[in-house]
Protein backbone atom coordinates (compact mmCIF):
# COMPACT_ATOMS: atom_id res chain seq x y z
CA UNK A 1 0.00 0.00 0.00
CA UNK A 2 1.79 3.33 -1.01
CA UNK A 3 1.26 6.07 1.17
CA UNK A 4 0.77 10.00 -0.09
CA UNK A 5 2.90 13.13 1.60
CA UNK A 6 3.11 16.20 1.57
CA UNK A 7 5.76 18.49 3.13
CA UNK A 8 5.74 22.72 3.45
CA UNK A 9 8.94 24.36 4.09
CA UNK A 10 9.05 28.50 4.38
CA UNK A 11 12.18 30.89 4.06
CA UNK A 12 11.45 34.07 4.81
CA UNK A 13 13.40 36.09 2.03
CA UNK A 14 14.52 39.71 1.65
CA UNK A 15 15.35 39.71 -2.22
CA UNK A 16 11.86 40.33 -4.59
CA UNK A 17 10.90 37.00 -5.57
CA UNK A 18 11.35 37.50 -9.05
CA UNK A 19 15.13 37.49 -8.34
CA UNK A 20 15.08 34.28 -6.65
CA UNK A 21 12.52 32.72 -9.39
CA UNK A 22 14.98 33.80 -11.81
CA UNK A 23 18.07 32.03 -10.84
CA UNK A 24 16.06 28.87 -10.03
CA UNK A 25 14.51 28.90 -13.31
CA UNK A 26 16.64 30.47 -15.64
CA UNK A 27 20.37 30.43 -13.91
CA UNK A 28 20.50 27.66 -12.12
CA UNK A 29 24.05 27.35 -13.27
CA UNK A 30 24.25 30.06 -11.14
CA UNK A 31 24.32 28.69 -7.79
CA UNK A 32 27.63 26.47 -8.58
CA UNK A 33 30.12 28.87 -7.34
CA UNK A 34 27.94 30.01 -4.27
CA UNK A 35 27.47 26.58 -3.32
CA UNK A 36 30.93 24.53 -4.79
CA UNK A 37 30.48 21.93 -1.88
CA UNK A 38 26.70 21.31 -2.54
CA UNK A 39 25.42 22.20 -5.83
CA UNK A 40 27.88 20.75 -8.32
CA UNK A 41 25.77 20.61 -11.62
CA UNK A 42 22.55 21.74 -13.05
CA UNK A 43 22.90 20.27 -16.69
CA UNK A 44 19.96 21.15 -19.15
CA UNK A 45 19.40 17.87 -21.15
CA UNK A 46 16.26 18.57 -23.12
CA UNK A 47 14.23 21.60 -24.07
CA UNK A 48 15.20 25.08 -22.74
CA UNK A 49 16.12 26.55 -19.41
CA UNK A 50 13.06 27.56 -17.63
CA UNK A 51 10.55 26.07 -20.35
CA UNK A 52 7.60 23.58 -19.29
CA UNK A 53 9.22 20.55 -20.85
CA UNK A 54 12.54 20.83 -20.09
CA UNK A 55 14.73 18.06 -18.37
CA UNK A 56 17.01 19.24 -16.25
CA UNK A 57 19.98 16.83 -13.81
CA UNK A 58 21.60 17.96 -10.71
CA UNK A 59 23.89 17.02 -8.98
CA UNK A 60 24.83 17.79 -5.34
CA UNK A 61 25.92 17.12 -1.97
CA UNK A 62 23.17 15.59 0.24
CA UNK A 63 23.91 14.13 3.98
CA UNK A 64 27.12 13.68 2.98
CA UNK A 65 26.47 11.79 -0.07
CA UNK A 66 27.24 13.08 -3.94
CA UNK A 67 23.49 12.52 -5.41
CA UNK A 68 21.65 13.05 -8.44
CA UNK A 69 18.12 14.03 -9.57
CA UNK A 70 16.56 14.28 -12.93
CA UNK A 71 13.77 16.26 -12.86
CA UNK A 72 10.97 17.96 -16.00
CA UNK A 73 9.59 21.13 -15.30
CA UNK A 74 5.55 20.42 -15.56
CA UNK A 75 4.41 23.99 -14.75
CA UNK A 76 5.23 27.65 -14.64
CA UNK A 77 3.53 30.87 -13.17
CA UNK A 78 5.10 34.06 -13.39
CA UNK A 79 2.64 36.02 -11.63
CA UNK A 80 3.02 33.50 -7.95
CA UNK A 81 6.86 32.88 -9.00
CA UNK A 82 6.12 29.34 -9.12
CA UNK A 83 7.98 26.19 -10.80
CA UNK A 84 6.71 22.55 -10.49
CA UNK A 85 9.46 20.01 -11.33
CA UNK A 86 8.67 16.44 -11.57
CA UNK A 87 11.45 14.03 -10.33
CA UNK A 88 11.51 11.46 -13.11
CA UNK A 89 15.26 10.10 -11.93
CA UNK A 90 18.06 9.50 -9.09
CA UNK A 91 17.59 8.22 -5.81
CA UNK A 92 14.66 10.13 -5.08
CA UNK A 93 12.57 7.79 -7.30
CA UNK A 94 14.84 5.23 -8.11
CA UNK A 95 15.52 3.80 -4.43
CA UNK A 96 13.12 5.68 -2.20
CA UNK A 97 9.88 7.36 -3.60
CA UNK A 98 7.35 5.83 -6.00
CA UNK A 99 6.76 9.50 -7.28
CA UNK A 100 8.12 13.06 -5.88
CA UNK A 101 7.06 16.31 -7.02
CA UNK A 102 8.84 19.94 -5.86
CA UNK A 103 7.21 23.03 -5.90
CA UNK A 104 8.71 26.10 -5.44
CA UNK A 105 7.06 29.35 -4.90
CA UNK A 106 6.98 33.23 -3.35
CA UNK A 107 4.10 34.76 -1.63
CA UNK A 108 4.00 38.31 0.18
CA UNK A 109 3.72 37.77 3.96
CA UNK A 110 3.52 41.44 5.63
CA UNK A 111 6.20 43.87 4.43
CA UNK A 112 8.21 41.45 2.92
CA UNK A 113 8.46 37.58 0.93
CA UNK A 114 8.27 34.01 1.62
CA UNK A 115 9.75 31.33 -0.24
CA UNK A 116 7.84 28.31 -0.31
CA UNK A 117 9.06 24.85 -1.09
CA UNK A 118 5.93 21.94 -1.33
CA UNK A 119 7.16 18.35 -1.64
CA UNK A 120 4.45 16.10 -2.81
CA UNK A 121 5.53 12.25 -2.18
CA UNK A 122 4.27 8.84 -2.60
CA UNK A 123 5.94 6.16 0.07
CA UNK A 124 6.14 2.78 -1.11
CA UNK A 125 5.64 1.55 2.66
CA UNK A 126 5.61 3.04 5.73
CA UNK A 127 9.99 2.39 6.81
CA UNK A 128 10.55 5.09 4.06
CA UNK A 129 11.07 8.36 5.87
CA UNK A 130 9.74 11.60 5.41
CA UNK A 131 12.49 13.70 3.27
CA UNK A 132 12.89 16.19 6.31
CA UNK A 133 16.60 16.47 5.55
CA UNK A 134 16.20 17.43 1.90
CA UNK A 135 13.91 19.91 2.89
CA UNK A 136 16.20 21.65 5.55
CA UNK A 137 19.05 21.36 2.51
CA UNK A 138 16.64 23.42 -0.11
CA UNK A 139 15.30 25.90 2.84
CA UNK A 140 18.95 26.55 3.36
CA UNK A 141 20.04 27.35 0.09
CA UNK A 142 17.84 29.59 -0.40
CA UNK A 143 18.66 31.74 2.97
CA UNK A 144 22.01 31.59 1.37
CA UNK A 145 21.39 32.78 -2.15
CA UNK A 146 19.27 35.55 -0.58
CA UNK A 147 22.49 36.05 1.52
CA UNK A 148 24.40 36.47 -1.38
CA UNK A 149 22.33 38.40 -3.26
CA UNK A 150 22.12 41.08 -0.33
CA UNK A 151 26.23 41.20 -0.18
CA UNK A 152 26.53 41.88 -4.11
């Protein structure tokens, strides 16, 4: 019996969101000198950077661990600077996760923004664990892109 999730994970940012939403859709590539030890790749396989369609790999630093995830980009809004990317590879799905989506988002909270990331899971069994961890790892790289957005 496979059993749905869904995790919420909020970084209070104080870059517009459209800056953020740019370098995760557009410049990914971008975050590979801010983050040598984590991010080590973002390679565009099919389509266009950004595009609804497009396949993109990473590959990082997770728990310790060099990992990979292939991932399609099944939905864009502008307007909510949202992205919905589809893991269709890597350990993710491969090993843990019948199916794992990431959303990423900015909403307005009081004078400033909040980042939003939404993981939407389905566990094969109940020993799989919630991806807690990976959540923490996203939540912080965006406090540190803001970071180092704010020092340029």
């Amino acid at each position: 019996m496979a059993l749905s999730g869904k995790l919420i994970g909020y970084v209070e940012i104080s870059n517009r969101g459209d800056v953020l939403h740019d370098i995760i859709r557009h410049n990914p590539h971008e975050m590979l000198p801010i983050f040598p030890d984590k991010v080590h790749d973002c390679e565009l396989h099919e389509g266009e950077r950004g595009v609804v369609g497009s396949v993109i790999c990473w590959q990082y630093t997770h728990d310790g661990k060099k990992k990979f995830s292939k991932q399609i980009i099944e939905s864009v809004n502008e307007e909510k600077h949202m992205i919905v990317f589809k893991v269709i590879g890597g350990e993710l799905v491969d090993e843990l996760y019948k199916s794992f989506t990431i959303t990423w988002h900015v909403e307005p909270k009081g004078d400033g923004q909040v980042a939003i990331w939404t993981f939407e899971f389905e566990k094969p069994n109940t020993s799989v664990p919630y991806p807690t961890s990976l959540m923490d790892y996203l939540c912080n790289l965006v406090k540190e892109i803001d970071a180092h957005n704010n020092a340029k």
